[in-house]
Protein backbone atom coordinates (compact mmCIF):
# COMPACT_ATOMS: atom_id res chain seq x y z
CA UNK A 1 91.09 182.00 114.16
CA UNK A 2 88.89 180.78 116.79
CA UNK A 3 89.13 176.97 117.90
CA UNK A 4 87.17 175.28 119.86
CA UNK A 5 87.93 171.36 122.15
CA UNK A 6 84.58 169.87 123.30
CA UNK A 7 84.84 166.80 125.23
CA UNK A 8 82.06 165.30 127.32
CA UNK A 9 82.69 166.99 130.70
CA UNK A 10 85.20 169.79 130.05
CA UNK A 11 87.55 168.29 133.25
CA UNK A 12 90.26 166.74 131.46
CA UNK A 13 91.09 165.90 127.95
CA UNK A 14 89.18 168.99 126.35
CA UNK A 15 91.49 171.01 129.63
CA UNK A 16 94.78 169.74 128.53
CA UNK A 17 93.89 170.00 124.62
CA UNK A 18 93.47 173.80 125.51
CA UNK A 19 96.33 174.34 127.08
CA UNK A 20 98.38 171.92 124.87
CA UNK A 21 97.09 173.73 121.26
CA UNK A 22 97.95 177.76 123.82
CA UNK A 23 101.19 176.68 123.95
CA UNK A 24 101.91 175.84 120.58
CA UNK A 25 99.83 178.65 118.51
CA UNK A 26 102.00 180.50 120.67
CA UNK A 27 105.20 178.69 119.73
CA UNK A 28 103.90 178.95 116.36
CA UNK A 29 103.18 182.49 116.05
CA UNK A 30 99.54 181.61 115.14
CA UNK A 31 96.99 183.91 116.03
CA UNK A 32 94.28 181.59 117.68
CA UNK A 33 91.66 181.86 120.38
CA UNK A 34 91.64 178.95 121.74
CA UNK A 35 88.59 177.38 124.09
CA UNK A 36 87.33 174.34 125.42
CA UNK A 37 83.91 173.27 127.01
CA UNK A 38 82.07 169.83 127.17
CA UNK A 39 78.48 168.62 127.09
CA UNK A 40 78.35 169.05 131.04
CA UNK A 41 80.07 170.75 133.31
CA UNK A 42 81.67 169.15 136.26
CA UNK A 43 85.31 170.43 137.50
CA UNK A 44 88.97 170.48 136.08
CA UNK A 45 90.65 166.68 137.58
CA UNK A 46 93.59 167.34 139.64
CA UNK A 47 94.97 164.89 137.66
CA UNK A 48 95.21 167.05 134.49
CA UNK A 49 96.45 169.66 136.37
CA UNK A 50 99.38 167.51 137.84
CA UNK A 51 100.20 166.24 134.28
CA UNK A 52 99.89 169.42 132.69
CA UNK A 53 102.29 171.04 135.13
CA UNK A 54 104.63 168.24 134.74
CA UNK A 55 105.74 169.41 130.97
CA UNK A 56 105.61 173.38 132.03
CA UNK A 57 101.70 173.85 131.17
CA UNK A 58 99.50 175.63 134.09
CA UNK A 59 95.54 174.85 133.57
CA UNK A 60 95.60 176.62 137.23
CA UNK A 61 92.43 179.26 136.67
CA UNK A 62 90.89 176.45 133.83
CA UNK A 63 87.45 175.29 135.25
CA UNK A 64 84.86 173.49 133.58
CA UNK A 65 82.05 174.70 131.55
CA UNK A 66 79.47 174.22 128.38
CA UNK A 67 79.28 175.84 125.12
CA UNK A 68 76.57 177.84 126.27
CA UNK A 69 79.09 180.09 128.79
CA UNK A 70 81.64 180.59 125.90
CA UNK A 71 81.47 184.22 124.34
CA UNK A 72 80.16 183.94 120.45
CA UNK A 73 79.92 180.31 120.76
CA UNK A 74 78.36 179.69 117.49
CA UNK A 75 81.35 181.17 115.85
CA UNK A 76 84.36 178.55 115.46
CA UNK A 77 86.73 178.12 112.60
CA UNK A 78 87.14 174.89 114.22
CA UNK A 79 85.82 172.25 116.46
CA UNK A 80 87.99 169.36 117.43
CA UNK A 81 85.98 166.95 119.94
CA UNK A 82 88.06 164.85 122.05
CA UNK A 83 86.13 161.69 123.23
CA UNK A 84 83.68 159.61 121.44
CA UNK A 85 80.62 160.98 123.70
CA UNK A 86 81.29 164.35 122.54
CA UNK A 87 81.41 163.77 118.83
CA UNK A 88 78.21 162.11 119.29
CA UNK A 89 76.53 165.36 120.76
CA UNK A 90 78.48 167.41 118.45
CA UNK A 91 75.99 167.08 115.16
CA UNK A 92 73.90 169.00 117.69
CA UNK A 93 76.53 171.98 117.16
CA UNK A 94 74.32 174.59 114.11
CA UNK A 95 77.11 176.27 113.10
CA UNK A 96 78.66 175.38 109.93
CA UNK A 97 82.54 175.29 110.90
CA UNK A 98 85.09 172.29 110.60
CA UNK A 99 84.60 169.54 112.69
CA UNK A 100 87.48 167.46 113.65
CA UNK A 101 87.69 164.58 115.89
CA UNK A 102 90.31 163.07 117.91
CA UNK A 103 89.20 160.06 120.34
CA UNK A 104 91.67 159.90 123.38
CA UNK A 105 90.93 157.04 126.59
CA UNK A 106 89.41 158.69 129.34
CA UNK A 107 92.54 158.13 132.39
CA UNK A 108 90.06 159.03 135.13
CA UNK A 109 90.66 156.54 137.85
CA UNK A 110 93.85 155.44 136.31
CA UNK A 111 97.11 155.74 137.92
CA UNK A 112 99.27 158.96 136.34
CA UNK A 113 101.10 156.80 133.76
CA UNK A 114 98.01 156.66 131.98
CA UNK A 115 97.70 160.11 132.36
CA UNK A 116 101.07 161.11 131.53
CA UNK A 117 100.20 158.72 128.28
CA UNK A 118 96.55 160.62 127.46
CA UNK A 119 98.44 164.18 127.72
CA UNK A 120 101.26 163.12 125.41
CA UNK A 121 98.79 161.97 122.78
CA UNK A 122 96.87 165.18 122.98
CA UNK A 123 100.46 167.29 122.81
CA UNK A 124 101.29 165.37 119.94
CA UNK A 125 98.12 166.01 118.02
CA UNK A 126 97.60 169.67 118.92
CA UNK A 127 101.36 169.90 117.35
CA UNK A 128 100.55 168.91 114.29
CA UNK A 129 97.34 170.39 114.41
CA UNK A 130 98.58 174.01 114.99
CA UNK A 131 102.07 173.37 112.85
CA UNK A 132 98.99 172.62 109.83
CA UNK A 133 96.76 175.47 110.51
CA UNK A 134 99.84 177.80 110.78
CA UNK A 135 101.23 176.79 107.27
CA UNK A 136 98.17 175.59 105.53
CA UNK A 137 95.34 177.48 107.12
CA UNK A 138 92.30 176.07 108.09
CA UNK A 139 91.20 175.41 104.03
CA UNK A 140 93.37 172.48 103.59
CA UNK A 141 90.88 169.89 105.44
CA UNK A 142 92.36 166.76 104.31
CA UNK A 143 96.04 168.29 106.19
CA UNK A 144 94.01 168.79 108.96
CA UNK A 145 92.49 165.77 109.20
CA UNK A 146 95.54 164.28 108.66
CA UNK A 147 97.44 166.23 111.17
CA UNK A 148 94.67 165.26 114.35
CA UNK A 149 94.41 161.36 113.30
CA UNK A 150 98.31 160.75 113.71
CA UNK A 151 98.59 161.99 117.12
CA UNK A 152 99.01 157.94 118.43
């Protein structure tokens, strides 16, 4: 199964998705690529790495990139955009493949409470996104739907 996070700028929420949905196909025994990239390309916040390593989860070696730089990137079970920008650009994606979306504040220029708040979210929803996947597979779209819109 290949999944894929796009957010807007591929520094921070689309980063700690990826590293976040890692650590639990992993828990989970699921057998998932998992990648992210955004619309643009800028650089991984040092704020998502702080977070990140705060709970255990290195995005150390993560940097930012587009679809374009992704190997096969027209070939995604799944494609779970992050912020509101990005699931407005993401019709522009050809390949037929699940969409999911999951809008999460941007924290950048916040303090690292809202940070801490912003990675918790995401952990919560790539939880119940990979616990779904890993007993439903990705056919049951209404579970999966489900399992990204109660991440609050």
């Amino acid at each position: 199964m290949r999944l894929l996070v796009l957010c807007t700028h591929n520094s921070a929420r689309s980063q700690m998705a990826e590293g976040w949905l890692k650590h639990y196909a992993k828990a989970q025994g699921l057998e998932a690529e998992v990648w992210s990239a955004g619309t643009e390309k800028t650089f991984v916040k040092p704020d998502a790495i702080t977070v990140m390593r705060e709970v255990g989860l290195e995005l150390n070696g993560h940097y930012s990139k587009t679809l374009y730089e992704l190997p096969n990137p027209w070939e995604f079970d799944l494609v779970l955009t992050v912020c509101d920008s990005a699931k407005e650009a993401c019709p522009l994606y050809p390949a037929k493949t699940l969409r999911l979306h999951a809008s999460f504040p941007d924290p950048s220029g916040q303090g690292l409470d809202a940070w801490r708040e912003v990675r918790d979210a995401i952990g919560r929803m790539s939880q119940a996104l990979v616990r779904s996947l890993a007993e439903q597979g990705a056919a049951d779209e209404t579970a999966l739907r489900r399992a990204v819109s109660n991440c609050r």
